[in-house]
C-alpha atoms as a PDB file:
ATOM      1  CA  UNK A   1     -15.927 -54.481  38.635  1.00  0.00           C
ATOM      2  CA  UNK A   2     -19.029 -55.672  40.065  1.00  0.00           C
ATOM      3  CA  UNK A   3     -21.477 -57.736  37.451  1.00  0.00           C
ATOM      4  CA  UNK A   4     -23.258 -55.343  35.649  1.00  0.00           C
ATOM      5  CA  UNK A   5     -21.475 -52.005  37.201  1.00  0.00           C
ATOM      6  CA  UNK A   6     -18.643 -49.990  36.730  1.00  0.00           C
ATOM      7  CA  UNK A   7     -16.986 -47.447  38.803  1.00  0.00           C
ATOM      8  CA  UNK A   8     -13.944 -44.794  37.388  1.00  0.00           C
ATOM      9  CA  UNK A   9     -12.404 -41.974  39.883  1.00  0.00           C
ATOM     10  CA  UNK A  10     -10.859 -38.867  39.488  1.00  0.00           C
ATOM     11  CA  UNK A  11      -9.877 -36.042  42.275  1.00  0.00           C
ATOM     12  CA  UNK A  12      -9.825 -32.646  40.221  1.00  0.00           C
ATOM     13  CA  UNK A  13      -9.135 -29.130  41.407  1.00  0.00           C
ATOM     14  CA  UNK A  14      -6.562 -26.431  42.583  1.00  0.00           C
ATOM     15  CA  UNK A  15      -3.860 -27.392  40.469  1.00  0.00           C
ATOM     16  CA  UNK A  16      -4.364 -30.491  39.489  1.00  0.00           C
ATOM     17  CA  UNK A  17      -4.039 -31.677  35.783  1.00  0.00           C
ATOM     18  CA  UNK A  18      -6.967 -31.481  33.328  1.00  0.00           C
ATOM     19  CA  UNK A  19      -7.120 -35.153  31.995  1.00  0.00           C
ATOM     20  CA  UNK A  20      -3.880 -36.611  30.149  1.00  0.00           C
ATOM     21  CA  UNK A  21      -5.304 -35.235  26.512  1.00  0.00           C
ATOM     22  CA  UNK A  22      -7.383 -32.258  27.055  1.00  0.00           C
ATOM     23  CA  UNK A  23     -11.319 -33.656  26.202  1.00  0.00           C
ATOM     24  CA  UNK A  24      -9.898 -37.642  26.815  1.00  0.00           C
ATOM     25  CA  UNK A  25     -10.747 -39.536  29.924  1.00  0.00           C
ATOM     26  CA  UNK A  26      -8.565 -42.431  30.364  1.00  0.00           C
ATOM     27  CA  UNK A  27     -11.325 -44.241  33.117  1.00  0.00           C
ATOM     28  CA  UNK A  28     -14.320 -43.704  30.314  1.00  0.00           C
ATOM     29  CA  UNK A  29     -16.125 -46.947  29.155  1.00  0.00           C
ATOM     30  CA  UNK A  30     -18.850 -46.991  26.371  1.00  0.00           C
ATOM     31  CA  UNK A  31     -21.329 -48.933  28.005  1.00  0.00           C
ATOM     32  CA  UNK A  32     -24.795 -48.163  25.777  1.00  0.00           C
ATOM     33  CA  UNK A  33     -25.289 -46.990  22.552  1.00  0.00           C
ATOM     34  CA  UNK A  34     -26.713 -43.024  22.817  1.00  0.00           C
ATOM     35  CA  UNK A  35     -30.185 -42.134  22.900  1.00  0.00           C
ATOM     36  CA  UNK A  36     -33.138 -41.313  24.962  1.00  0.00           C
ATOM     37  CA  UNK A  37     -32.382 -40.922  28.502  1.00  0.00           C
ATOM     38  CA  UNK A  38     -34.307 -40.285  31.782  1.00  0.00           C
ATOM     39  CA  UNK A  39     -33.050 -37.702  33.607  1.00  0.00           C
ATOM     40  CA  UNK A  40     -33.833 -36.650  37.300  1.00  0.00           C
ATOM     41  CA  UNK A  41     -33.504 -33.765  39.423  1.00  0.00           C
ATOM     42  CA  UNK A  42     -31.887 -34.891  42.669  1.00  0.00           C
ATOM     43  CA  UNK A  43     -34.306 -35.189  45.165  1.00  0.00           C
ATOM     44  CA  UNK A  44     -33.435 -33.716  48.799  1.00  0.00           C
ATOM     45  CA  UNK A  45     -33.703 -37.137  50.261  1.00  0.00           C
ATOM     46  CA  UNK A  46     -31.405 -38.655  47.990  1.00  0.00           C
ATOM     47  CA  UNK A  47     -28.896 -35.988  48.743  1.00  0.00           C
ATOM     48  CA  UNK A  48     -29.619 -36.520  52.820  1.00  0.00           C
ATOM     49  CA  UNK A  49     -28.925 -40.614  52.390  1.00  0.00           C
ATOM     50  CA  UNK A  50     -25.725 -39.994  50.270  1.00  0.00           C
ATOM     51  CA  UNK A  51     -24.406 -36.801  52.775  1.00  0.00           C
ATOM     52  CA  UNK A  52     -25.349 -39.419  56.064  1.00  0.00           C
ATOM     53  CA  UNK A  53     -23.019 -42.122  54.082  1.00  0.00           C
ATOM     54  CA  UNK A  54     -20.416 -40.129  53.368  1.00  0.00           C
ATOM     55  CA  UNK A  55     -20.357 -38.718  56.919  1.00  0.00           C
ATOM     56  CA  UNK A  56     -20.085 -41.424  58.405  1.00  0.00           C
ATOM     57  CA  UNK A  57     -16.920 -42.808  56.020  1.00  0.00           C
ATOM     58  CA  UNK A  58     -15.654 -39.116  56.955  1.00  0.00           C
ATOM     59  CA  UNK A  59     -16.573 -39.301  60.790  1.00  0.00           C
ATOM     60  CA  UNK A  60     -14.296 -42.991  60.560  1.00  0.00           C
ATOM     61  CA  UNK A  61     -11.390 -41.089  59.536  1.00  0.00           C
ATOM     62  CA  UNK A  62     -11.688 -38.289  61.885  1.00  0.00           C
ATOM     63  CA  UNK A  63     -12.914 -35.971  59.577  1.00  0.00           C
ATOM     64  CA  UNK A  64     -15.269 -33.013  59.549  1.00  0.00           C
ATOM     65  CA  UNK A  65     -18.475 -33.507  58.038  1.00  0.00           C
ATOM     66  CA  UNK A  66     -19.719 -32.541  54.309  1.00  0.00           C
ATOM     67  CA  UNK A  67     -22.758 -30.360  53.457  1.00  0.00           C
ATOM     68  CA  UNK A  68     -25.290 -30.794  50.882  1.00  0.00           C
ATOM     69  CA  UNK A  69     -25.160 -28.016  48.235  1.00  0.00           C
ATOM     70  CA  UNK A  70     -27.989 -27.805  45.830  1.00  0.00           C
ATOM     71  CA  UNK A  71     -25.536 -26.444  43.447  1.00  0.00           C
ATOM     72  CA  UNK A  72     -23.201 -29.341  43.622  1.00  0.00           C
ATOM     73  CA  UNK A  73     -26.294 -31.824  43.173  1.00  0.00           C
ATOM     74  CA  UNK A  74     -27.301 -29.828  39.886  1.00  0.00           C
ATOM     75  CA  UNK A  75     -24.020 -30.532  38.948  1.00  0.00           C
ATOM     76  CA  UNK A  76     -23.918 -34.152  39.658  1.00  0.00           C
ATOM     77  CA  UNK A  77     -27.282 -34.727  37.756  1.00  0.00           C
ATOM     78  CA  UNK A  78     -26.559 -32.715  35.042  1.00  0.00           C
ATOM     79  CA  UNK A  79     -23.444 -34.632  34.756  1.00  0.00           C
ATOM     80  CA  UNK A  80     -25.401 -37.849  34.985  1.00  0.00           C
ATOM     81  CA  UNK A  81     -27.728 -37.297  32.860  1.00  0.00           C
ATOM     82  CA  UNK A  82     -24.814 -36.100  29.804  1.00  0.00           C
ATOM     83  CA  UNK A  83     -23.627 -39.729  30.720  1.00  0.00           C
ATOM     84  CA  UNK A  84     -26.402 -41.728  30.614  1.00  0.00           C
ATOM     85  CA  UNK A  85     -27.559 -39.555  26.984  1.00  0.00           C
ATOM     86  CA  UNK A  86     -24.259 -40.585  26.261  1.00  0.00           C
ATOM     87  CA  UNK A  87     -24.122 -43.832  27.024  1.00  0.00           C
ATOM     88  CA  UNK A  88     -20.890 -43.328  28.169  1.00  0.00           C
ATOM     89  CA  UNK A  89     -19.281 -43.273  31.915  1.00  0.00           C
ATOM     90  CA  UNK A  90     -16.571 -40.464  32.306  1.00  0.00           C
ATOM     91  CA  UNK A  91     -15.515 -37.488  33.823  1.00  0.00           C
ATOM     92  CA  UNK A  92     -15.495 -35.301  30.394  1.00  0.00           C
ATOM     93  CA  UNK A  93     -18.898 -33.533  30.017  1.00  0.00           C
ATOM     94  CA  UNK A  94     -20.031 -33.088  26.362  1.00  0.00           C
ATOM     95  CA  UNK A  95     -19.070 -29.832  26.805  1.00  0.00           C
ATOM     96  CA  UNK A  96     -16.914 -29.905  30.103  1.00  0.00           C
ATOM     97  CA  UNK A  97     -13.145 -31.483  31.252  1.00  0.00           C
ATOM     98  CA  UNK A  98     -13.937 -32.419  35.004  1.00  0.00           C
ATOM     99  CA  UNK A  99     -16.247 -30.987  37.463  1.00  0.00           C
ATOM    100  CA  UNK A 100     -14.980 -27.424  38.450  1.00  0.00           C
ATOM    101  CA  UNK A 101     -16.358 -25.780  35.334  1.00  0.00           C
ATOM    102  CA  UNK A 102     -19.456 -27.837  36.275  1.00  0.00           C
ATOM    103  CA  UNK A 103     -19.559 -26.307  39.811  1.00  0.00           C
ATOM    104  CA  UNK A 104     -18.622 -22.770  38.104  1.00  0.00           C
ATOM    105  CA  UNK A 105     -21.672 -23.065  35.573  1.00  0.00           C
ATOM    106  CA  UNK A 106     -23.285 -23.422  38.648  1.00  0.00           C
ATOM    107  CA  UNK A 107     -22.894 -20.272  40.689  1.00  0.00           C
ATOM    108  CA  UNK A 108     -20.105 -22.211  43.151  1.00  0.00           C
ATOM    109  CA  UNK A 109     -16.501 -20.853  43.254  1.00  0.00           C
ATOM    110  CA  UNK A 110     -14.322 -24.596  44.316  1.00  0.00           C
ATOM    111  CA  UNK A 111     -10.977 -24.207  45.582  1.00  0.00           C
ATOM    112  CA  UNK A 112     -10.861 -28.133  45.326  1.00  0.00           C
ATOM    113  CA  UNK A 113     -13.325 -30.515  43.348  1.00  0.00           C
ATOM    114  CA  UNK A 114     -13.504 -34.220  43.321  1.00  0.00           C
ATOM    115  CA  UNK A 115     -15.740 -36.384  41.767  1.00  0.00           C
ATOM    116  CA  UNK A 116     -17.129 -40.203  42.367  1.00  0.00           C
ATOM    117  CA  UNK A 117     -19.152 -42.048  39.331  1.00  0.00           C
ATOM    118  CA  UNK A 118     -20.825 -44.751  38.516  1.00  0.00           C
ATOM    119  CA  UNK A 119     -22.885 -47.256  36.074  1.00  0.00           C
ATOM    120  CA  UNK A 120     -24.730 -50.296  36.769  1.00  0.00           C
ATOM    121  CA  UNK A 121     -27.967 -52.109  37.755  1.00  0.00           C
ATOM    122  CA  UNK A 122     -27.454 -50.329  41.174  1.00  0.00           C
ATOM    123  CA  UNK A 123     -29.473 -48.040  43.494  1.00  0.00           C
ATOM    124  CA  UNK A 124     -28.584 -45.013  45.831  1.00  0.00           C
ATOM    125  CA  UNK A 125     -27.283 -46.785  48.953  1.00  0.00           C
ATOM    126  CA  UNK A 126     -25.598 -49.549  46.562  1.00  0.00           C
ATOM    127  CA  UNK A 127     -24.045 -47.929  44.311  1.00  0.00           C
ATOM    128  CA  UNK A 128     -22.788 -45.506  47.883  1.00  0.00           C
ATOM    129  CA  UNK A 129     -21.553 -48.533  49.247  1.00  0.00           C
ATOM    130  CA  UNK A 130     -18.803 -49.124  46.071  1.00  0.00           C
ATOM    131  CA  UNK A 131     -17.060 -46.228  46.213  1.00  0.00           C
ATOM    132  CA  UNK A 132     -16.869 -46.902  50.336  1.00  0.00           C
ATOM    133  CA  UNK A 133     -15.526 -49.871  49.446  1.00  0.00           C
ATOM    134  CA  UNK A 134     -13.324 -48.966  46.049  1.00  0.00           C
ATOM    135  CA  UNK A 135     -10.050 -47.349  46.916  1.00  0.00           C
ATOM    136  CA  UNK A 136     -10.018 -44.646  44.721  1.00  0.00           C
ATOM    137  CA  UNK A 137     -13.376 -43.378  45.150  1.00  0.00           C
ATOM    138  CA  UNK A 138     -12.931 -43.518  49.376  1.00  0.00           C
ATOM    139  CA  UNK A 139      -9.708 -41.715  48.494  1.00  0.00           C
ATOM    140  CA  UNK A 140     -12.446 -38.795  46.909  1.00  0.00           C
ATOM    141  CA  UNK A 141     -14.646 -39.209  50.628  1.00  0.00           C
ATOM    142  CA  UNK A 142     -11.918 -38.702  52.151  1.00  0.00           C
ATOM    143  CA  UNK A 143     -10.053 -35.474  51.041  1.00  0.00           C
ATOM    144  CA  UNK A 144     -10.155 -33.459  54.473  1.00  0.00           C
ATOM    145  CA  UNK A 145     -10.500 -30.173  52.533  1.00  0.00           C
ATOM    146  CA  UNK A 146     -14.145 -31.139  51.350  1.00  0.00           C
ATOM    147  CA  UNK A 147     -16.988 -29.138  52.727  1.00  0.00           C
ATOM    148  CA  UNK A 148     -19.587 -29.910  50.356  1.00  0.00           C
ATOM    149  CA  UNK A 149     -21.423 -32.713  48.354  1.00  0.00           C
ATOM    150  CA  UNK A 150     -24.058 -33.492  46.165  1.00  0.00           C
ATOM    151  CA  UNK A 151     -25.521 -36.154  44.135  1.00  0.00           C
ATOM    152  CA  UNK A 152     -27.110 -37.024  40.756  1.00  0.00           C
ATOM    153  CA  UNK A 153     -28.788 -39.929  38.727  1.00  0.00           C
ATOM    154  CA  UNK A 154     -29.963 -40.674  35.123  1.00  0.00           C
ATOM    155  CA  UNK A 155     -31.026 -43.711  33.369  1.00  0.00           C
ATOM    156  CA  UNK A 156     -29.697 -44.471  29.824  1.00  0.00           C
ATOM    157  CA  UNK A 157     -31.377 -45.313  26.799  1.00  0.00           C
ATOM    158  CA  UNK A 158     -31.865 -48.909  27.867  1.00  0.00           C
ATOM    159  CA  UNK A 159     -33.873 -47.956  30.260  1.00  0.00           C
ATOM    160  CA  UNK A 160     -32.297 -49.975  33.068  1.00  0.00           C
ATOM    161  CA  UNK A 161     -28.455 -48.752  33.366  1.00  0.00           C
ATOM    162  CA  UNK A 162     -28.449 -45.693  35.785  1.00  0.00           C
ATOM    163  CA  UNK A 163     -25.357 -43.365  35.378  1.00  0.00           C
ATOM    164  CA  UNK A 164     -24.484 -41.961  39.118  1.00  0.00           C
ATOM    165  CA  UNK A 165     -22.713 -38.983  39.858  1.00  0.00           C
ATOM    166  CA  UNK A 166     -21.130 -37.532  43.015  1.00  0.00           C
ATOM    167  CA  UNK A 167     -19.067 -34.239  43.272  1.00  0.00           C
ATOM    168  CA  UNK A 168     -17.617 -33.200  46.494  1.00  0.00           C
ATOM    169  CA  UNK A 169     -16.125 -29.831  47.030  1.00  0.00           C
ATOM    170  CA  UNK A 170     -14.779 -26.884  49.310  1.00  0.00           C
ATOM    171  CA  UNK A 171     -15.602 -22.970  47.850  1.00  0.00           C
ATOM    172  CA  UNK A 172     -12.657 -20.265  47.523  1.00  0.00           C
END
C-alpha cells in the first residue's frame, strides 16, 4: 500500500469462480463512511492516456494492443462511482459479483473480463502507474486474450478519495 491508496485485483471471466462467498469480496476495504459522491462520465481523453499506458505495458510483453470501448468505460465508471457512494473499494457492485454482468448490462458479450481498482489521493497516470507496478494488477494488463479496455473515476463523500476503475476485456 502506498500512503493514502489502496489497490485490490481480481481476473474474472470464462470459467472462473464468482468470489469465494457469492456477494463477498475478500480484497474489499471500507475506506469512507457512505454518502454523497461525485461521479464522472469517462472522458475520451482519459480513456486515450489509460489505453496508451496499458499499450505500452502490453507492447513490453509482446502483446497485441487493447481498444477503448465506450461500453467497457461505462462500466468502469459506473463501477466507480457504486464504490466511491459506497465508500467501499471492491469488485462486488451493489447489485453485481464482478465485472461481466457489468459489461453484459452494457450491451458487450465478454468471453474473458478482468478488472484493475483503485482508491487513494491519486490521479489518472498515478494511480496507472500502480497497477504497472503491482503484480497482480500487471498480471490483469497482461492477459494476451484482452482486446478491449476502459476506464472510470468517482470521488467519495469526502470529497478527496477518488475510487478508480479499470475493466479489460475480449467479446464472444
Amino acid at each position: 500500500m502506498l500512503g493514502a491508496a489502496a489497490l485490490a485485483t481480481a481476473a474474472l471471466g470464462g470459467c472462473a469462480p464468482a468470489p469465494a462467498v457469492q456477494g463477498k469480496d475478500p480484497h474489499a476495504m471500507q475506506l469512507l463512511a457512505a454518502g454523497a459522491a461525485t461521479c464522472h462520465a469517462t472522458t475520451s481523453q482519459q480513456n486515450a492516456v489509460a489505453v496508451a499506458a496499458t499499450n505500452r505495458t502490453r507492447a513490453a510483453s509482446g502483446l497485441p494492443p487493447v481498444w477503448a470501448d465506450d461500453r467497457l468505460a461505462q462500466a468502469a465508471a459506473g463501477h466507480a462511482c457504486d464504490m466511491a457512494r459506497r465508500g467501499r473499494m471492491t469488485h462486488v457492485g451493489s447489485t453485481t459479483h464482478g465485472p461481466a454482468p457489468r459489461l453484459k448490462a452494457m450491451g458487450y458479450a465478454p468471453s474473458v473480463t478482468a478488472e484493475n481498482i483503485a482508491a487513494g489521493h491519486f490521479d489518472l497516470n498515478r494511480v496507472l502507474h500502480e497497477w504497472n507496478v503491482s503484480t497482480g494488477h500487471h498480471a490483469n494488463i497482461v492477459i494476451p486474450q484482452m482486446r478491449h479496455m476502459g476506464i472510470g473515476e468517482a470521488v467519495g463523500a469526502d470529497g478527496k478519495t477518488r475510487f478508480w476503475a479499470a475493466v479489460y476485456a475480449a467479446p464472444r
